[in-house]
Protein backbone atom coordinates (compact mmCIF):
# COMPACT_ATOMS: atom_id res chain seq x y z
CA UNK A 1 -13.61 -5.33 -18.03
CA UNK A 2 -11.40 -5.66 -14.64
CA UNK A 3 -12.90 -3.52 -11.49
CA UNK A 4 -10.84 -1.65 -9.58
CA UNK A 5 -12.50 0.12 -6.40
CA UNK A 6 -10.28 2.89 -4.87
CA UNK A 7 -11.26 3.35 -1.65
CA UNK A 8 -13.06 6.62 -0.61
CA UNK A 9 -12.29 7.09 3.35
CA UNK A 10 -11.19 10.76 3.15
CA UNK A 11 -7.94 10.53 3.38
CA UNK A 12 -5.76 11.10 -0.38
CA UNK A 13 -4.79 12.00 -3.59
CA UNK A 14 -7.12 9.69 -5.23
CA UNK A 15 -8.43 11.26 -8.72
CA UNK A 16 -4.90 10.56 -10.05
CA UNK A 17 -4.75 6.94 -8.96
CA UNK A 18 -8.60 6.63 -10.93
CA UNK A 19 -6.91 8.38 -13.71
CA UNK A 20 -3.75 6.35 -13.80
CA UNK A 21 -6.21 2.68 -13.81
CA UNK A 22 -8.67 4.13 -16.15
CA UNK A 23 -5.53 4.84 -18.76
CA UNK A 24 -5.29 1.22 -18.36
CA UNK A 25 -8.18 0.70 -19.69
CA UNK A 26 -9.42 -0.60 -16.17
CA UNK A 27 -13.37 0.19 -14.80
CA UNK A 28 -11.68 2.61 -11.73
CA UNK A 29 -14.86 3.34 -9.36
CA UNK A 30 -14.32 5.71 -6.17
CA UNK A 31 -16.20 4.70 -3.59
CA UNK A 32 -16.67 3.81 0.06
CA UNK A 33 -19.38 1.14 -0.47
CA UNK A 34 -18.68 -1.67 1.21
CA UNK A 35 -20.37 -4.13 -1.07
CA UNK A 36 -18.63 -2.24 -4.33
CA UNK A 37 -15.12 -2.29 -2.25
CA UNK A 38 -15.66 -6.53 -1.31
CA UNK A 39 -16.60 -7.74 -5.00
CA UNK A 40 -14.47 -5.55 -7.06
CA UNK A 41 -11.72 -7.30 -8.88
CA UNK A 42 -8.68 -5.03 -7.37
CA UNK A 43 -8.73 -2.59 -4.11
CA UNK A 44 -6.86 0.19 -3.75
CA UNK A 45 -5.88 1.84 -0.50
CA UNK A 46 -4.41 5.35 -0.56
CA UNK A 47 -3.77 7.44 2.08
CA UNK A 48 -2.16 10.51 3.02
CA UNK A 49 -1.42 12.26 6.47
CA UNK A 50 -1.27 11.10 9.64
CA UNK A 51 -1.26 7.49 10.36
CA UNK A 52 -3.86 7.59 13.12
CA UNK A 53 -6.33 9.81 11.58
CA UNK A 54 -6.37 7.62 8.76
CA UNK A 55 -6.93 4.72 10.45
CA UNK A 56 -9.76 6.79 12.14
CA UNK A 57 -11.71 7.40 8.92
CA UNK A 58 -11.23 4.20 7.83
CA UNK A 59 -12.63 2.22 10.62
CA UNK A 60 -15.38 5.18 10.61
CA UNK A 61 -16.41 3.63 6.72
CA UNK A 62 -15.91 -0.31 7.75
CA UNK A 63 -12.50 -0.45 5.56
CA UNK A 64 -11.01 -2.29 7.93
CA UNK A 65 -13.48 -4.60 7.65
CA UNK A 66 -13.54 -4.70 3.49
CA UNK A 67 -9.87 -5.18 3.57
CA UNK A 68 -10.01 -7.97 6.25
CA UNK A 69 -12.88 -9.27 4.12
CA UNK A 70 -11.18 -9.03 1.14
CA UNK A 71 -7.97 -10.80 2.47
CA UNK A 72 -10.16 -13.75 4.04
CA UNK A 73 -11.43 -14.43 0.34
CA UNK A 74 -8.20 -14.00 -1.31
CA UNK A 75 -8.95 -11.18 -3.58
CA UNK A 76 -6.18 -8.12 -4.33
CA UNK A 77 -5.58 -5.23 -2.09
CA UNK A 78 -3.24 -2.97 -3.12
CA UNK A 79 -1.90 0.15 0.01
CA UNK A 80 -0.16 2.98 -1.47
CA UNK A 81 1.81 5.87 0.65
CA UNK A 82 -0.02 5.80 4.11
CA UNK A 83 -2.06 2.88 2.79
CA UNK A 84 0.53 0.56 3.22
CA UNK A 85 1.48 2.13 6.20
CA UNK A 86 -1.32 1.20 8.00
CA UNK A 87 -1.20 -2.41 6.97
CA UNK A 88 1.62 -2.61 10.02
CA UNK A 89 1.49 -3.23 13.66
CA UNK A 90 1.61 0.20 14.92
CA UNK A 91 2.13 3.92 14.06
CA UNK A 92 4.44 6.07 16.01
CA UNK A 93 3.78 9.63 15.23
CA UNK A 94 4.22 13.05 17.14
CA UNK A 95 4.93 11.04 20.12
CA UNK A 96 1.51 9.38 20.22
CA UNK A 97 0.91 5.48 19.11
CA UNK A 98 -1.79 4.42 16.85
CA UNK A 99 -2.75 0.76 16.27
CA UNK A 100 -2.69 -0.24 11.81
CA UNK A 101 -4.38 -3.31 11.02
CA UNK A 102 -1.75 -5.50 12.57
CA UNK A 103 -1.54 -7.35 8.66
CA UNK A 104 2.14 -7.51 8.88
CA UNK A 105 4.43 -6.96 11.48
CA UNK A 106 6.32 -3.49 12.04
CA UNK A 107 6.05 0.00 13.20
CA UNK A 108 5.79 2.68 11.12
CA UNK A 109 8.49 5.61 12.78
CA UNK A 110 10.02 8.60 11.74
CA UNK A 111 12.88 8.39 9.02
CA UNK A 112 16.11 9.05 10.36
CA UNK A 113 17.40 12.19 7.94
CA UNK A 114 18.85 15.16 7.91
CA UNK A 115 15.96 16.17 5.76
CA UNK A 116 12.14 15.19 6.10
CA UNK A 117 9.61 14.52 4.16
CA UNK A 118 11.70 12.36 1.55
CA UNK A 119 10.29 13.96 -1.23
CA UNK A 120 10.76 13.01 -4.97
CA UNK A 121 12.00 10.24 -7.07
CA UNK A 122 14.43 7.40 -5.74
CA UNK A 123 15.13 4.40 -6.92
CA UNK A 124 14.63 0.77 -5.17
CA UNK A 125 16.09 -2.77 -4.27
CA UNK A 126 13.59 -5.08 -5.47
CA UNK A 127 14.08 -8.99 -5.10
CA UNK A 128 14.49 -11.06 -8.16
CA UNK A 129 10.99 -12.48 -7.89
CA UNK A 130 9.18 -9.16 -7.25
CA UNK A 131 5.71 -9.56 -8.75
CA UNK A 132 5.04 -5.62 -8.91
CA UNK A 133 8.53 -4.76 -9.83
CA UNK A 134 8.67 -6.85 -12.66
CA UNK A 135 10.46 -5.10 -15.41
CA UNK A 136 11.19 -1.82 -13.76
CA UNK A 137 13.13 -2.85 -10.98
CA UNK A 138 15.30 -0.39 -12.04
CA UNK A 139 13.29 2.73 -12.32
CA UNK A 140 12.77 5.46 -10.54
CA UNK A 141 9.78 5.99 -8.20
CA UNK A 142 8.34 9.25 -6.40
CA UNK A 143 8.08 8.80 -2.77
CA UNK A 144 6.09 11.78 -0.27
CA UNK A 145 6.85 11.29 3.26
CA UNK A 146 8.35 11.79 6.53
CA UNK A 147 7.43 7.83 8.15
CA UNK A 148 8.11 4.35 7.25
CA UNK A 149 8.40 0.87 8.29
CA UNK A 150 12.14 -0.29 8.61
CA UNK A 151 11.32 -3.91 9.06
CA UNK A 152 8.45 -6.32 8.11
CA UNK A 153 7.58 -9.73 9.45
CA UNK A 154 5.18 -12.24 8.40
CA UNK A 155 1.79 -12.58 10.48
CA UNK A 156 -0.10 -15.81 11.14
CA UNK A 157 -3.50 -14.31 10.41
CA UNK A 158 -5.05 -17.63 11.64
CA UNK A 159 -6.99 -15.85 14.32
CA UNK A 160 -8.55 -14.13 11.75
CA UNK A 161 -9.03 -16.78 8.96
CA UNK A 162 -6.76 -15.23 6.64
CA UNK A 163 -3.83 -17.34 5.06
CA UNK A 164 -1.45 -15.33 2.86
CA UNK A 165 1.08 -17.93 2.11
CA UNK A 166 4.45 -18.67 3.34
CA UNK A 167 6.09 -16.21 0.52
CA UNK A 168 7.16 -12.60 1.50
CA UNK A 169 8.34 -9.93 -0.73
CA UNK A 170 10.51 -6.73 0.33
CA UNK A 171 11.26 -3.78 -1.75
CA UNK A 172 13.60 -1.61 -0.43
CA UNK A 173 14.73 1.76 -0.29
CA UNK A 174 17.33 4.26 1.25
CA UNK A 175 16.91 7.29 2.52
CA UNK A 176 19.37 9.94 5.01
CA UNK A 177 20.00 6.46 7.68
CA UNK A 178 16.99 4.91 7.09
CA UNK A 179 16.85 1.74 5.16
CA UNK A 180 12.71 1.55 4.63
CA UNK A 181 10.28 -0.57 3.12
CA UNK A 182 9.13 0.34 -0.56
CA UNK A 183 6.98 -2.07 -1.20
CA UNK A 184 5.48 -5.14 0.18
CA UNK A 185 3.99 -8.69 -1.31
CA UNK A 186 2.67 -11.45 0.47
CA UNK A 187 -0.56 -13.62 -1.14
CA UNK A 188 -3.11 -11.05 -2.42
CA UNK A 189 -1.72 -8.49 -0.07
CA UNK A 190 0.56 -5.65 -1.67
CA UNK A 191 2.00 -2.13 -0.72
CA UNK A 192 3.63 0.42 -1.81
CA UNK A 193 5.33 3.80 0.20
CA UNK A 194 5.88 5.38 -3.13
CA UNK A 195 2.98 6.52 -5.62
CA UNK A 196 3.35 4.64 -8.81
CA UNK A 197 0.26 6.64 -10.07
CA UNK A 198 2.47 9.66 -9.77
CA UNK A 199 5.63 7.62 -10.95
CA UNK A 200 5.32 8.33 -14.99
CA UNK A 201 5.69 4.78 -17.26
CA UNK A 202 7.03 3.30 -14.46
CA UNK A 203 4.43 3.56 -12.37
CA UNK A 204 2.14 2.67 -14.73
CA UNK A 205 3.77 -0.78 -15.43
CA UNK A 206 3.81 -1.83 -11.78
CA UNK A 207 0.11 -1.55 -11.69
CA UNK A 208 -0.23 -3.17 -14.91
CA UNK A 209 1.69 -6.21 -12.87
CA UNK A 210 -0.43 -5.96 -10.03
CA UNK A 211 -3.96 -5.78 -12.38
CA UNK A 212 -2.21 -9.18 -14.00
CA UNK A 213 -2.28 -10.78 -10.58
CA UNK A 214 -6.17 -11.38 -11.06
C-alpha cells in the first residue's frame, strides 16, 4: 500500500488532508518523525498562518531538513496553502521578512485586492503538460488566503545536492490585481496555494495524479 506522511509541525488543517488520502485508499500517517517523514512514499506539507511562524515550527521539528532530505533523494513532496508558500525565497508579512526554504525563487507578498483573504473556489490556468492538473484543468479549486507568490524561478540547488530537472510547471490564478501562483511542479517537488483536500472530486483527482507520480 503507498505511504503518505503528512507532516505534523503544528501548523494546519491536517485531519482532512489524512481523510482525503485515506479515501484513496492510501496508508495516510500524521506525524513529525523524521525517519517516518524521509522513507514514506509521498510527503505532505500543509500549513496555515503566518509564513514565519510556520517556518519557526518547522525548523523547531527538523522539516526543513526531511524536506531537503527528501528532495536530495528524489522522493515526492507535496506543499499545500502556506506549505508551498514556504518553499520560496522569502516571506513578506506585516512588514517583517521571513526567510522559506529558498527551493524556488520568489517572495511570498500580500495580494493586491480590494478584498483579502481570497476566500473560496476559483478556477486556474494550468499548462498543457501539468502533471497535477491532469484532467481537471478546468475545475474549480478552494483557495484561503491573503499572500502569494506572483513569480517563480528555477533554483540551482547544486549547493545543496539537489537536482530537480530543467522542467518547471506554473499554475496560475487571478485574483483583485494579482496574478499568483496556484500551483507549482518541478522534479519531485510540487505545490499547491489552494486545498485540493477541501476541493470536492476535483481535489481528489489532483492528488490521485500526484500519488501516480511514485
Amino acid at each position: 500500500m503507498t505511504s503518505v506522511v503528512i507532516f505534523d509541525y503544528g501548523f494546519g488543517n491536517v485531519r482532512s488532508m489524512v481523510r482525503a488520502l485515506a479515501n484513496l485508499g492510501v496508508d495516510a500517517t500524521l506525524t513529525s518523525d523524521y525517519r517516518q517523514a524521509l522513507e514514506a512514499d509521498g510527503l505532505v506539507v500543509p500549513g496555515v498562518g503566518a509564513f514565519g511562524a510556520c517556518m519557526e515550527g518547522l525548523r523547531h521539528v527538523s522539516g526543513d531538513r526531511v524536506i531537503m532530505d527528501r528532495l536530495r533523494a528524489g522522493r515526492s513532496v507535496l506543499g499545500v496553502c502556506v506549505g508551498e508558500q514556504i518553499m520560496f525565497d522569502q516571506g513578506n508579512e506585516h512588514g517583517e521578512q521571513a526567510s522559506g526554504l529558498g527551493l524556488i525563487g520568489g517572495t511570498v507578498d500580500l495580494l493586491d485586492a480590494d478584498v483579502v483573504p481570497h476566500m473560496g473556489w476559483d478556477t486556474v490556468e494550468a499548462p498543457a503538460d501539468s502533471v497535477l492538473l491532469n484532467g481537471v484543468a478546468d475545475e474549480r479549486f478552494y483557495f484561503v488566503h491573503s499572500y502569494a507568490a506572483c513569480s517563480a524561478t528555477p533554483k540551482d540547488l547544486s549547493s545543496e545536492y539537489i537536482d530537480l530537472g530543467d522542467e518547471e510547471r506554473i499554475t496560475w490564478c487571478t485574483y483583485g490585481r494579482s496574478r499568483f501562483i496556484a500551483a507549482y511542479e518541478r522534479g519531485p517537488l510540487f505545490a499547491t496555494q489552494f486545498h485540493p483536500e477541501k476541493s470536492a472530486e476535483a481535489g481528489a483527482q489532483l492528488l490521485r495524479n500526484w500519488l501516480a507520480t511514485f
